[in-house]
C-alpha atoms as a PDB file:
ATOM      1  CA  UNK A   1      66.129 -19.687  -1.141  1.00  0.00           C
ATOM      2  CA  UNK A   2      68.180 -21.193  -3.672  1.00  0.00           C
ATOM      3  CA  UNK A   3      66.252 -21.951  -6.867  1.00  0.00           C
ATOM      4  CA  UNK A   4      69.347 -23.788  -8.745  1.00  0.00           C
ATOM      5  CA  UNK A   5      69.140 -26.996  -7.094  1.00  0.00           C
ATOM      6  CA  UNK A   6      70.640 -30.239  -8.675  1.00  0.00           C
ATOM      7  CA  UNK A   7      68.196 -33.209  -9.669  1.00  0.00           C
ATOM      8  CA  UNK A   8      68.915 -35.923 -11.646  1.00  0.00           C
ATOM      9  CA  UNK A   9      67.344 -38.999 -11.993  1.00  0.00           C
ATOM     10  CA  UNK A  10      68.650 -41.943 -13.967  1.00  0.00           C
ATOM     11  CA  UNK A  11      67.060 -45.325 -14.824  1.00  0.00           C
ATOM     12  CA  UNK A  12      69.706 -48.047 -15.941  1.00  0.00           C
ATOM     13  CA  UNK A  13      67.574 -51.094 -17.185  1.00  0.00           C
ATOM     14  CA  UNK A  14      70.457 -53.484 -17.216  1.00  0.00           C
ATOM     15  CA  UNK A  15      71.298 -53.160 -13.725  1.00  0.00           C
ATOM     16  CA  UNK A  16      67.445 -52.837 -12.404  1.00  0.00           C
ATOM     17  CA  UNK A  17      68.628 -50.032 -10.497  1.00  0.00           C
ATOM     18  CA  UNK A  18      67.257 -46.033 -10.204  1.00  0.00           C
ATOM     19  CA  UNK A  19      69.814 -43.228  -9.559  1.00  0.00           C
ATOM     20  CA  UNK A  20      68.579 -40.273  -7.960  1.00  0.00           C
ATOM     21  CA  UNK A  21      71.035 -37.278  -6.697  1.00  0.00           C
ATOM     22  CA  UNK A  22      68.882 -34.520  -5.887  1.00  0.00           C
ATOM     23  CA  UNK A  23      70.075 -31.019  -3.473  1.00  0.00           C
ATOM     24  CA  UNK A  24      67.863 -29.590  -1.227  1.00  0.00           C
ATOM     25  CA  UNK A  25      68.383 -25.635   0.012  1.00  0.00           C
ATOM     26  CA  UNK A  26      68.454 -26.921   4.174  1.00  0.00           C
ATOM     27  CA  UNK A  27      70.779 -28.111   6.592  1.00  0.00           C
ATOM     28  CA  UNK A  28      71.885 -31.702   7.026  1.00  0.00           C
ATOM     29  CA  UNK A  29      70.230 -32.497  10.188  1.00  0.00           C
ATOM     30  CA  UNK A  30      66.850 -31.203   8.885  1.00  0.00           C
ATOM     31  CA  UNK A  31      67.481 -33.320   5.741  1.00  0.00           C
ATOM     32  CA  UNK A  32      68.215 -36.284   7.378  1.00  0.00           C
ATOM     33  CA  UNK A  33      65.384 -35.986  10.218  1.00  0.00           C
ATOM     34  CA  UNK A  34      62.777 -35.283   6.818  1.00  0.00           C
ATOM     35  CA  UNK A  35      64.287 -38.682   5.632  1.00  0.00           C
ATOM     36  CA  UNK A  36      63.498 -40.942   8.946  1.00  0.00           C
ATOM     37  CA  UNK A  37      60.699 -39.342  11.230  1.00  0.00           C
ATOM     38  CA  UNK A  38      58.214 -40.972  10.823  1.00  0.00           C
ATOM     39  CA  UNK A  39      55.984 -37.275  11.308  1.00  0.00           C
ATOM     40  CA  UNK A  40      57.632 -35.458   8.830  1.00  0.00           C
ATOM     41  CA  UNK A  41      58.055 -38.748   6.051  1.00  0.00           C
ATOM     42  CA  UNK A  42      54.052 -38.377   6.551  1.00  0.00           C
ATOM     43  CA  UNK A  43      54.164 -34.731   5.257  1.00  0.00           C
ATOM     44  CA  UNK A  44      55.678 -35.263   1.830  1.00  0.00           C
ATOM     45  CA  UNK A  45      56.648 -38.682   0.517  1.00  0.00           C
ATOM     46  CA  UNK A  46      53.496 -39.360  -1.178  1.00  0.00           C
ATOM     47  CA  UNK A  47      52.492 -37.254  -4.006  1.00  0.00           C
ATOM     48  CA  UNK A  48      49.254 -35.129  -4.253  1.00  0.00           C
ATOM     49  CA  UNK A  49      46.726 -35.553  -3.621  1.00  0.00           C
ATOM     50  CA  UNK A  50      47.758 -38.854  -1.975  1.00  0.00           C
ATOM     51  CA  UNK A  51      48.756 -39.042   1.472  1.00  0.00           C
ATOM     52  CA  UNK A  52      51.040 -40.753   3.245  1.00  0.00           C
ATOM     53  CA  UNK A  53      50.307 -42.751   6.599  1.00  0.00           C
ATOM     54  CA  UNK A  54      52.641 -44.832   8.861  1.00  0.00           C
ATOM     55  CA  UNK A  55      51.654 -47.257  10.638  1.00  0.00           C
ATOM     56  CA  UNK A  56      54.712 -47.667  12.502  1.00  0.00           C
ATOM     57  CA  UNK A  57      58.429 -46.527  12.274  1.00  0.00           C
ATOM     58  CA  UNK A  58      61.240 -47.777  14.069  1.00  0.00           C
ATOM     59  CA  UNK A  59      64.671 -46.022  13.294  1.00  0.00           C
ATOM     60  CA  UNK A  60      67.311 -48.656  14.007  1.00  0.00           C
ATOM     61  CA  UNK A  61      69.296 -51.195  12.423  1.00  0.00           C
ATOM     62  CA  UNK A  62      66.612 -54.747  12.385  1.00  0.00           C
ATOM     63  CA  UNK A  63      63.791 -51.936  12.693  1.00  0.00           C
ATOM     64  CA  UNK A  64      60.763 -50.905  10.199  1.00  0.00           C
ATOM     65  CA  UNK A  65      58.346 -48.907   8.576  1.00  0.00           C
ATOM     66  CA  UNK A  66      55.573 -49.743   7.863  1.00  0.00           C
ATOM     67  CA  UNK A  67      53.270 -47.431   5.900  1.00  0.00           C
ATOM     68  CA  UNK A  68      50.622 -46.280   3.232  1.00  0.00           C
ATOM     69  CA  UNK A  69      50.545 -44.060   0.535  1.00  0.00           C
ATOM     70  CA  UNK A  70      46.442 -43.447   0.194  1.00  0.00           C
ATOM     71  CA  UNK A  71      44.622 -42.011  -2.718  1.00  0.00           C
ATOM     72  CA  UNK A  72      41.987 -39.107  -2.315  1.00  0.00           C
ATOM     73  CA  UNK A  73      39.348 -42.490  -2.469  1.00  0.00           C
ATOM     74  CA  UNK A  74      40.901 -44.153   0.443  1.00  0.00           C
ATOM     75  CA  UNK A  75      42.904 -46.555  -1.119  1.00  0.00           C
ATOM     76  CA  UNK A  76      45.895 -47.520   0.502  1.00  0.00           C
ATOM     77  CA  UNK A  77      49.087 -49.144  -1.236  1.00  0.00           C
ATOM     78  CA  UNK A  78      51.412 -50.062   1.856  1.00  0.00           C
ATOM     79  CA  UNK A  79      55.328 -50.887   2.074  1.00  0.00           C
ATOM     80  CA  UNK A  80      57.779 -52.208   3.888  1.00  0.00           C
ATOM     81  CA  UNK A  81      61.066 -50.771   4.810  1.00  0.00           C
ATOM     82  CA  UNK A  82      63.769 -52.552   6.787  1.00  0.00           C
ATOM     83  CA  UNK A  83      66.873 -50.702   7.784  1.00  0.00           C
ATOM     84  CA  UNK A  84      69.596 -52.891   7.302  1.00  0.00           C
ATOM     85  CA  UNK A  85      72.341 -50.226   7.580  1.00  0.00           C
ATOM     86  CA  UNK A  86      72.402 -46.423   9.566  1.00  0.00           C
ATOM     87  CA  UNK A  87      75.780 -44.127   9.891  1.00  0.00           C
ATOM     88  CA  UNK A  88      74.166 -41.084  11.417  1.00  0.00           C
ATOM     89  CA  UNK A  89      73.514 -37.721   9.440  1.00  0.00           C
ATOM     90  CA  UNK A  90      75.633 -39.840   6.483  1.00  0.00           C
ATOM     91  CA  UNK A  91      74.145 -42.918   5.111  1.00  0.00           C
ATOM     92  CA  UNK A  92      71.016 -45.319   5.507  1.00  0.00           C
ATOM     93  CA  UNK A  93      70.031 -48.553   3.710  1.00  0.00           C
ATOM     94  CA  UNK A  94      67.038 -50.083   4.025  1.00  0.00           C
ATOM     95  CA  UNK A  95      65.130 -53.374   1.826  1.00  0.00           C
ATOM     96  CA  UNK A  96      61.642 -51.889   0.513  1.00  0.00           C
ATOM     97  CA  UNK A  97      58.751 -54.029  -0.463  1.00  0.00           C
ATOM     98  CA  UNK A  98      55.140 -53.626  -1.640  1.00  0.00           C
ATOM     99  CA  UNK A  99      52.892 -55.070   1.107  1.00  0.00           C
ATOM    100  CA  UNK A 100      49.191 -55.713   1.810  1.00  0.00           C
ATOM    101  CA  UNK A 101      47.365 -54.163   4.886  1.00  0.00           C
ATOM    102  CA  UNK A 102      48.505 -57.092   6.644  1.00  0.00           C
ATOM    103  CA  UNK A 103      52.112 -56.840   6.704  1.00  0.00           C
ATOM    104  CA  UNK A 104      52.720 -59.570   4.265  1.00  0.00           C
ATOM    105  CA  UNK A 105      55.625 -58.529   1.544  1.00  0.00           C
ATOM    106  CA  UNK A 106      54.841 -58.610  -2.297  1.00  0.00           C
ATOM    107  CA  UNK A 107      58.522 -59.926  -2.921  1.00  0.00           C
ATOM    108  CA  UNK A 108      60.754 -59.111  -5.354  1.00  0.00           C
ATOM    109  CA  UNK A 109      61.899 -56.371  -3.492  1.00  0.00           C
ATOM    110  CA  UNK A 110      64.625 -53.200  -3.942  1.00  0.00           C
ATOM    111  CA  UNK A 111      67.757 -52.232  -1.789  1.00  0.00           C
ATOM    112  CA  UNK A 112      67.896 -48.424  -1.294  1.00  0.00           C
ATOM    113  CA  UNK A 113      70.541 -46.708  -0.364  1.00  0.00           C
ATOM    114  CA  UNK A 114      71.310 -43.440   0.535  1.00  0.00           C
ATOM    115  CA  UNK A 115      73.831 -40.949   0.931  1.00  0.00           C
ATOM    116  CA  UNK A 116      73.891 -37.408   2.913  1.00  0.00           C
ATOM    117  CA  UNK A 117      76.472 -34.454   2.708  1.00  0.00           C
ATOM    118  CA  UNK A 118      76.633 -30.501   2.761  1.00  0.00           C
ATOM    119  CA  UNK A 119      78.236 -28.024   1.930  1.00  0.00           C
ATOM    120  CA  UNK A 120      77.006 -24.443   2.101  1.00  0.00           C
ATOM    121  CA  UNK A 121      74.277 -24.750   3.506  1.00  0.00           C
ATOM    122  CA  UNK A 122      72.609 -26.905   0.517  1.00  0.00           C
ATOM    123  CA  UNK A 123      72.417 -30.840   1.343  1.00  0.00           C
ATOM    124  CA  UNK A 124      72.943 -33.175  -1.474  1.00  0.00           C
ATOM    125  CA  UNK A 125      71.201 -36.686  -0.976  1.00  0.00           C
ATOM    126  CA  UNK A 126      72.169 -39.358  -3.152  1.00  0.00           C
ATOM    127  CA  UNK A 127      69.800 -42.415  -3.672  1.00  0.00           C
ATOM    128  CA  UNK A 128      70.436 -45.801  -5.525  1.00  0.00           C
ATOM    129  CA  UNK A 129      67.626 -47.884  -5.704  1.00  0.00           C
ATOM    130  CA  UNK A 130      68.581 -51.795  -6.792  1.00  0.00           C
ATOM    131  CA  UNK A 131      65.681 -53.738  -7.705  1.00  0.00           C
ATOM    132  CA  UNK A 132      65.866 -57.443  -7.511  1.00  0.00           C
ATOM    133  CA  UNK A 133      64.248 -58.460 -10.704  1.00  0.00           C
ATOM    134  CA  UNK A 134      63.620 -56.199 -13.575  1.00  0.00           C
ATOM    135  CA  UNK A 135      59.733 -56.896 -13.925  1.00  0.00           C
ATOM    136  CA  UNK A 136      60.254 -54.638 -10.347  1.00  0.00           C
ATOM    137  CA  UNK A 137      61.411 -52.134 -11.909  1.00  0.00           C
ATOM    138  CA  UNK A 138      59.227 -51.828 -14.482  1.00  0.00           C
ATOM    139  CA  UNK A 139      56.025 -51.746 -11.969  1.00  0.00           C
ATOM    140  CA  UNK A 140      57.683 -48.968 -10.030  1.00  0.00           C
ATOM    141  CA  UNK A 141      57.986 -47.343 -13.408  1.00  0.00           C
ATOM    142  CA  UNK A 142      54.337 -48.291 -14.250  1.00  0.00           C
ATOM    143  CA  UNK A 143      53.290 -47.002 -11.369  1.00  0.00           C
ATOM    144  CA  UNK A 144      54.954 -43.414 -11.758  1.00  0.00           C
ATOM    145  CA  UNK A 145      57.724 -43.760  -9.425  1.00  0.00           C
ATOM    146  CA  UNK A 146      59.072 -40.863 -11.346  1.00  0.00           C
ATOM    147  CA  UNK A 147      56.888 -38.355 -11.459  1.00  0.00           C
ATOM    148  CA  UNK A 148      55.259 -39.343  -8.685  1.00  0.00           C
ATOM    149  CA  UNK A 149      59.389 -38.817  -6.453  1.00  0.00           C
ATOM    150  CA  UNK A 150      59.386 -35.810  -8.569  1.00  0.00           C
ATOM    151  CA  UNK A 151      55.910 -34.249  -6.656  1.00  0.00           C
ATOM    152  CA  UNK A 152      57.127 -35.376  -3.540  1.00  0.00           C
ATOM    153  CA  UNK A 153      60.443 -34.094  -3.792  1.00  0.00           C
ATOM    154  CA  UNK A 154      58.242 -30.897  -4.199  1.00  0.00           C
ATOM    155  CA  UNK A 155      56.343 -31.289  -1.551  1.00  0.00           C
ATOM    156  CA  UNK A 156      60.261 -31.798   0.060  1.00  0.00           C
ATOM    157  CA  UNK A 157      60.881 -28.579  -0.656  1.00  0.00           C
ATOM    158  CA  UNK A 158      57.965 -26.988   0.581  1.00  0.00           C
ATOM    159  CA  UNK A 159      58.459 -28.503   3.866  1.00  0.00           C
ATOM    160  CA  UNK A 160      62.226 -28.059   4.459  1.00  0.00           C
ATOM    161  CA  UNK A 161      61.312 -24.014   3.297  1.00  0.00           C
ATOM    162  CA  UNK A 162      58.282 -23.727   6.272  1.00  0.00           C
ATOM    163  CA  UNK A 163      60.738 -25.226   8.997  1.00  0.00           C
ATOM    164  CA  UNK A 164      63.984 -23.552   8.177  1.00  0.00           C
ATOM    165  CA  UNK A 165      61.826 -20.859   8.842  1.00  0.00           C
ATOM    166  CA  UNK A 166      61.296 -21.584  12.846  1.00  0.00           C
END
């Protein structure tokens, strides 16, 4: 397993946006299916010892997901993604917003895209994250969006190790 992985993560104020390129020691398809099924997303996008619940996911250009991140107390903090853009195994965008339980958005919101390639064996995913106002991006910051990606990305990992081993 390689050990030497790339991850760098870069906040640029002025622009409101997050740049993440991080490499993960799998395939592409595994990558990309840890990205947008809705059964693995539920395995490590939330850091411990939250969870992560979706409600619903629909893969497809116009579709969502809809889903929780849920302390060890049982509270939930839900989200909204909308895919506005898919290129198979390469690229996805999608429009994220905080929600309530109800499905109503907690606008300003952030455009995410991101970008999949290998080589080697060793996927590299780049993310850009452009957040629509900067008080935004200061409560994903408040909130520990980076440490918090950082433990998930770990939890990643973990996963992508167990199933390359099937």
């Amino acid at each position: 397993m390689e050990t030497n992985l790339l991850f760098e993560s870069t906040v640029n104020k002025p622009e409101k946006t997050v740049y993440i390129t991080r490499e993960f020691d799998a395939e592409l398809p595994l990558v990309w299916d840890a990205f947008t099924k809705a059964e693995l997303l539920d395995q490590w996008v939330a850091p411990k010892p939250w969870s992560s619940k979706t409600k619903y996911l629909n893969f497809e250009v116009g579709g969502r997901r809809f889903y929780a991140t849920v302390s060890p107390e049982g509270l939930e903090r839900w989200s909204i993604q909308e895919y506005t853009s898919i290129t198979p195994k390469t690229n996805f965008k999608m429009y994220n917003s905080f929600a309530d339980a109800d499905e109503n958005p907690e606008l300003p919101g952030s455009s995410w895209d991101y970008n999949f390639s290998e080589q080697n064996g060793i996927t590299k995913v780049n993310i850009t994250i452009v957040n629509e106002s900067l008080a935004r991006l200061e409560k994903m910051i408040e909130m520990g969006f980076e440490p918090g990606f950082k433990m998930s990305i770990d939890n990643l990992d973990k996963l992508l190790a167990s199933l390359s081993q099937k």
